[in-house]
N, C-alpha and C. Protein backbone atom coordinates (compact mmCIF):
# COMPACT_ATOMS: atom_id res chain seq x y z
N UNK A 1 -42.37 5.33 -27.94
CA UNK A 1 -42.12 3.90 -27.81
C UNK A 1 -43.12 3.09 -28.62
N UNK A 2 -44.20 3.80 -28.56
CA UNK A 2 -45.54 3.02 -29.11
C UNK A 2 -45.79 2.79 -30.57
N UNK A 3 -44.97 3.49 -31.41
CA UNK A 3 -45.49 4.22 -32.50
C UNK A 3 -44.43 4.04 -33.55
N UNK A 4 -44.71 3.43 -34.68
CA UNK A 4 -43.39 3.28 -35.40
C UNK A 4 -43.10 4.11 -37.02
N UNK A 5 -42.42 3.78 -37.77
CA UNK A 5 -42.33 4.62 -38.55
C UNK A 5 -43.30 5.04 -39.73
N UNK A 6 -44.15 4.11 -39.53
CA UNK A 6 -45.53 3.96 -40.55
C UNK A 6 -46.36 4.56 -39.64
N UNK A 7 -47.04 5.64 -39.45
CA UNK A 7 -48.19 6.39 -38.81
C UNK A 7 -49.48 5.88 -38.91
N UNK A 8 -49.87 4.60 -39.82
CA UNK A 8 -51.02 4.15 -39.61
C UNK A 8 -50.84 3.11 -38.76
N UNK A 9 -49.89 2.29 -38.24
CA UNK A 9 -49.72 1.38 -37.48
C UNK A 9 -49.90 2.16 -36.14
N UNK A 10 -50.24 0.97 -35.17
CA UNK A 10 -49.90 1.50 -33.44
C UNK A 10 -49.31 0.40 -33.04
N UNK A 11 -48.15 0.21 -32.23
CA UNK A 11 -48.02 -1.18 -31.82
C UNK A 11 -48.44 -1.24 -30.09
N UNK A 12 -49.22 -1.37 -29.10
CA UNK A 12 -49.46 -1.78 -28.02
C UNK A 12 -48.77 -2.58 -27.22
N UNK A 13 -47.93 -2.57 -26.33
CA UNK A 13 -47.88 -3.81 -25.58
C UNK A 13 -48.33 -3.90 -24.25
N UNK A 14 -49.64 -4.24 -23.76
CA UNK A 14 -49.91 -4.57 -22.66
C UNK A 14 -49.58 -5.21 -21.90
N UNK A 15 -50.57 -5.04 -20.60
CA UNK A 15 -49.08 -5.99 -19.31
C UNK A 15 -49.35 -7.75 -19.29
N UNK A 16 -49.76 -8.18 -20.37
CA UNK A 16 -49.78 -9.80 -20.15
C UNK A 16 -48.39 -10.31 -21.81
N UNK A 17 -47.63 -9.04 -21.61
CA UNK A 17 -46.39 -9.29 -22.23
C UNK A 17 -47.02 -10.15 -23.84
N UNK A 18 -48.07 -9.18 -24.84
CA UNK A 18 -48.24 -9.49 -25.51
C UNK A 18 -47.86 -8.16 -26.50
N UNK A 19 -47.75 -8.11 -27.90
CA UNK A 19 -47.85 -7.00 -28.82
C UNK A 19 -49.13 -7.37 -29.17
N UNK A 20 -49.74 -6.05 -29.56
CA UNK A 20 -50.88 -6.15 -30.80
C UNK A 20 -50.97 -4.94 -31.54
N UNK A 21 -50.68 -5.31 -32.94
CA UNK A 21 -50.44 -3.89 -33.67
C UNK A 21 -51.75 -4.04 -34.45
N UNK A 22 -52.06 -2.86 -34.45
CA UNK A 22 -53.43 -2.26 -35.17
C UNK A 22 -52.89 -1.40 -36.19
N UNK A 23 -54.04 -1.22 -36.81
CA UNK A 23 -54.37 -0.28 -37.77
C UNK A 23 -55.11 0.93 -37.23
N UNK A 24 -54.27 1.96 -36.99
CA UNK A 24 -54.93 2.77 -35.71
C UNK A 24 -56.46 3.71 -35.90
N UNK A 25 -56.65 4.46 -37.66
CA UNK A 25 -57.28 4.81 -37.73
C UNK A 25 -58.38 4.17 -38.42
N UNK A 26 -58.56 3.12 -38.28
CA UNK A 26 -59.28 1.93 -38.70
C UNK A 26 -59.78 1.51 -37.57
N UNK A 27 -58.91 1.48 -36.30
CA UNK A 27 -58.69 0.21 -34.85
C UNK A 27 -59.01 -1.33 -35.62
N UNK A 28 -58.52 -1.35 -36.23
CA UNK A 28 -58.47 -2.77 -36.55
C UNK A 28 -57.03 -3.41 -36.59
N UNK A 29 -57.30 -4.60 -35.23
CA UNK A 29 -56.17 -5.29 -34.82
C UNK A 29 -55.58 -6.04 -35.98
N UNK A 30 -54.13 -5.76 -36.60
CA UNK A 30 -53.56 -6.65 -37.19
C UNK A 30 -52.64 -7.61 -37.10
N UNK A 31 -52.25 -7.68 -35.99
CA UNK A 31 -51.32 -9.05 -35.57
C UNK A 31 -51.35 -8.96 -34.23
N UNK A 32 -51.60 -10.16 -33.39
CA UNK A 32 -51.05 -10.56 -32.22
C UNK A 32 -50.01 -11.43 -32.19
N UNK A 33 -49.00 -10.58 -30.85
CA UNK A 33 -47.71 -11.79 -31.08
C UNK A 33 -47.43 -11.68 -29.58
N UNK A 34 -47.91 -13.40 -29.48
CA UNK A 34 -48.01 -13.50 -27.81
C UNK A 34 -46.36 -13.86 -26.87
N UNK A 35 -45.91 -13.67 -25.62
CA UNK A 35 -44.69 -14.10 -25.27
C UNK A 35 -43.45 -13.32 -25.35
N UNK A 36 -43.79 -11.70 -25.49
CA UNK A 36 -42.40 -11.16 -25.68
C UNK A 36 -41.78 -10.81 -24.49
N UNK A 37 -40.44 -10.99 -24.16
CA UNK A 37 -39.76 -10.84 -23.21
C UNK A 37 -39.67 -9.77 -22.33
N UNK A 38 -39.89 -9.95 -21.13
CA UNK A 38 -40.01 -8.98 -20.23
C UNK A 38 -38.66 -7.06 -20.63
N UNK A 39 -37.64 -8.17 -20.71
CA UNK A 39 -36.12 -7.72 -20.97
C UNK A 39 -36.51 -6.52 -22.67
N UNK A 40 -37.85 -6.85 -23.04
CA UNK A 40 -37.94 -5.96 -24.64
C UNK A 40 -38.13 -4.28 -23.69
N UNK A 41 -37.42 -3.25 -24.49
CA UNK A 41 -37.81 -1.92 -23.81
C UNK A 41 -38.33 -1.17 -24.78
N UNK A 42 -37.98 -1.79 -26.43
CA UNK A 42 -39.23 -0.62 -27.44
C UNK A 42 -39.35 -1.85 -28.62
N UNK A 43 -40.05 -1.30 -29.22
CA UNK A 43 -40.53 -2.45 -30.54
C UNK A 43 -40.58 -1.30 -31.53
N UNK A 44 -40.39 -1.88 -32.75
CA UNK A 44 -40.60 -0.74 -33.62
C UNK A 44 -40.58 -2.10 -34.99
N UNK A 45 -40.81 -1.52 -36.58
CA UNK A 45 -41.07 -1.94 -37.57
C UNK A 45 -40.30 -1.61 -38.85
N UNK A 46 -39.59 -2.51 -39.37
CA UNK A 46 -38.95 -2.24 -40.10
C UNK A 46 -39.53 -1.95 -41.12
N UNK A 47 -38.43 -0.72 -41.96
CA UNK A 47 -39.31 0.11 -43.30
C UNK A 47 -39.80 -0.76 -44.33
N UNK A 48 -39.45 -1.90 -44.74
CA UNK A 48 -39.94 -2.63 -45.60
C UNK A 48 -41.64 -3.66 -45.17
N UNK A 49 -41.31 -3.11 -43.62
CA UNK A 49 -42.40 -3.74 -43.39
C UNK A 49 -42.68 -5.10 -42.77
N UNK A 50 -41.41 -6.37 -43.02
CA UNK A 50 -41.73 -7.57 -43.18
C UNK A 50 -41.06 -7.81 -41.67
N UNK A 51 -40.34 -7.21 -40.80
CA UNK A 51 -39.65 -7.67 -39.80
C UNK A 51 -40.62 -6.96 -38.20
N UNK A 52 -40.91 -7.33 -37.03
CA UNK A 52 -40.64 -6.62 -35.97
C UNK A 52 -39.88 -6.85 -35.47
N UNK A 53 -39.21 -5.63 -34.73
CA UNK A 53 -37.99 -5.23 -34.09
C UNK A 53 -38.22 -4.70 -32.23
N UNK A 54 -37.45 -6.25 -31.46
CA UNK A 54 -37.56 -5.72 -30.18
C UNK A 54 -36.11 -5.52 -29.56
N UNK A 55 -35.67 -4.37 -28.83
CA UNK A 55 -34.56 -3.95 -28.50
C UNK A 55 -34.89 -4.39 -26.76
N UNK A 56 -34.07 -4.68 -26.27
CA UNK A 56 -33.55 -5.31 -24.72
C UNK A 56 -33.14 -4.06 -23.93
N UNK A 57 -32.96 -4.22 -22.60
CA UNK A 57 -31.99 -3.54 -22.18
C UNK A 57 -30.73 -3.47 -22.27
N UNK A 58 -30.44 -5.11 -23.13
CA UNK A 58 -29.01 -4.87 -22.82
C UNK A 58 -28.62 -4.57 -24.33
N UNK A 59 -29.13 -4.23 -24.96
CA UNK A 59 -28.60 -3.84 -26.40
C UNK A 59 -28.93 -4.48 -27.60
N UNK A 60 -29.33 -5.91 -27.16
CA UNK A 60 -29.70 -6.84 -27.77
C UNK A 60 -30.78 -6.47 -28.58
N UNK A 61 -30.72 -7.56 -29.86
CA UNK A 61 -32.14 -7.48 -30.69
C UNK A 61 -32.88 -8.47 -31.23
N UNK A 62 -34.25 -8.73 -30.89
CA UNK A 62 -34.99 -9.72 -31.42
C UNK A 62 -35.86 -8.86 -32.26
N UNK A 63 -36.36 -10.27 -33.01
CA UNK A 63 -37.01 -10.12 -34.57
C UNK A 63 -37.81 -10.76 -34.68
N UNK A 64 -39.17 -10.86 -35.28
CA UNK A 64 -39.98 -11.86 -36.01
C UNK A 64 -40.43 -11.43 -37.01
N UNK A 65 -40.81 -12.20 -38.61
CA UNK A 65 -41.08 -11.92 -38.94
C UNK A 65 -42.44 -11.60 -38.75
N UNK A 66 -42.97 -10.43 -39.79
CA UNK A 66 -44.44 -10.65 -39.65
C UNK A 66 -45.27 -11.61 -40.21
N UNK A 67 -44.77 -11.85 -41.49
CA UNK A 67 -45.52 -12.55 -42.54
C UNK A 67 -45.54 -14.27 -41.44
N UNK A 68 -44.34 -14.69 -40.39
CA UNK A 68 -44.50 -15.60 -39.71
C UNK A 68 -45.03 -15.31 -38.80
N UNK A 69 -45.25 -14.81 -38.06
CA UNK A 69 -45.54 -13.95 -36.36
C UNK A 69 -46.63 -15.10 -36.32
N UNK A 70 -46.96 -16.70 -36.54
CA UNK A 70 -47.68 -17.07 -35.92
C UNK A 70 -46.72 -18.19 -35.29
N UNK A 71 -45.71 -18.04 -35.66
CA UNK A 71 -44.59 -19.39 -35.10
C UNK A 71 -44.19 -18.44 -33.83
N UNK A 72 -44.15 -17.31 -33.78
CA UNK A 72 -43.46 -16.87 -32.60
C UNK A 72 -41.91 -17.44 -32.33
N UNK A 73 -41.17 -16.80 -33.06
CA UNK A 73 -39.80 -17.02 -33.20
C UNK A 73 -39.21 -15.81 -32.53
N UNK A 74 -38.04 -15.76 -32.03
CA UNK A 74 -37.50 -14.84 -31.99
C UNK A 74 -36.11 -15.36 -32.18
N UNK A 75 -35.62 -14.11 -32.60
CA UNK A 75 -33.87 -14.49 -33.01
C UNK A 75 -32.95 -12.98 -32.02
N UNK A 76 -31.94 -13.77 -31.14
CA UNK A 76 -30.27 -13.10 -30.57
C UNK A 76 -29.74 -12.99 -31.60
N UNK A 77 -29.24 -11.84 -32.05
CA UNK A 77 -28.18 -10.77 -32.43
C UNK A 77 -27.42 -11.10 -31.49
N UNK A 78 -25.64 -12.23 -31.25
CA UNK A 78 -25.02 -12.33 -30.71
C UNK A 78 -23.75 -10.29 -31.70
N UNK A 79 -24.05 -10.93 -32.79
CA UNK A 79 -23.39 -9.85 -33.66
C UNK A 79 -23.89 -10.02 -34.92
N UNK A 80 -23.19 -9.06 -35.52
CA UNK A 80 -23.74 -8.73 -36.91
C UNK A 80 -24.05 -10.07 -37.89
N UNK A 81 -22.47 -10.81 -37.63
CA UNK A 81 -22.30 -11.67 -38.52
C UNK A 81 -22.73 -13.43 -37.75
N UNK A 82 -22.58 -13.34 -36.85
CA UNK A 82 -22.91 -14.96 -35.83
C UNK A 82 -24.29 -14.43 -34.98
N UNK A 83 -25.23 -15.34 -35.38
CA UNK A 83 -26.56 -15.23 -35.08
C UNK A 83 -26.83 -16.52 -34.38
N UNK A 84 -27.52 -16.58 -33.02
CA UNK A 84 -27.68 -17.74 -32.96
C UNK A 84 -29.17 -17.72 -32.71
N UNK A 85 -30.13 -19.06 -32.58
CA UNK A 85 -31.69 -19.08 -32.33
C UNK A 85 -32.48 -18.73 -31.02
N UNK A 86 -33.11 -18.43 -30.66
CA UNK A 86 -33.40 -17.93 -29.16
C UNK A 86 -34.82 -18.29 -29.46
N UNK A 87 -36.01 -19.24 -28.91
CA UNK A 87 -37.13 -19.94 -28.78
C UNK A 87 -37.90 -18.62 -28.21
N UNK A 88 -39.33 -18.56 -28.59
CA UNK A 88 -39.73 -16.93 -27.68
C UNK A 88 -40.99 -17.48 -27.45
């Protein structure tokens, strides 16, 4: 759950419902992203790098970018093609 496809990353989420991904063999914290939804059940990182990816229970998917991760956005995947905004 913890661990995404880049092996130098770690992503953490502790119980005050925050991420903080490090640089693991460094431990140097590289982003905090405060406010993620109780309802997130894994996080992971997209291969290019620029997106995090939180999956729901119910199937659903939120996103932030990283390069933004200080606006704390998140975006509903109603479907592929109709997206609507979801405040996080």
């Amino acid at each position: 759950m913890n661990i995404t496809h880049n092996e130098e990353m770690l992503i953490l989420v502790p119980v005050d419902s925050s991420i903080n991904i490090w640089k693991w063999r460094k431990n140097i914290r590289l982003h905090t992203i405060r406010g993620i939804k109780p309802s997130i059940v894994r996080i992971s990182i997209t291969e290019d790098d620029k997106f995090i990816l939180g999956y729901t229970r119910d199937g659903k998917i939120r996103f932030s970018s990283l390069e933004t991760f200080n606006q704390i956005c998140w975006y509903k995947f109603e479907s592929m093609v109709n997206a609507s905004f979801v405040s996080g």
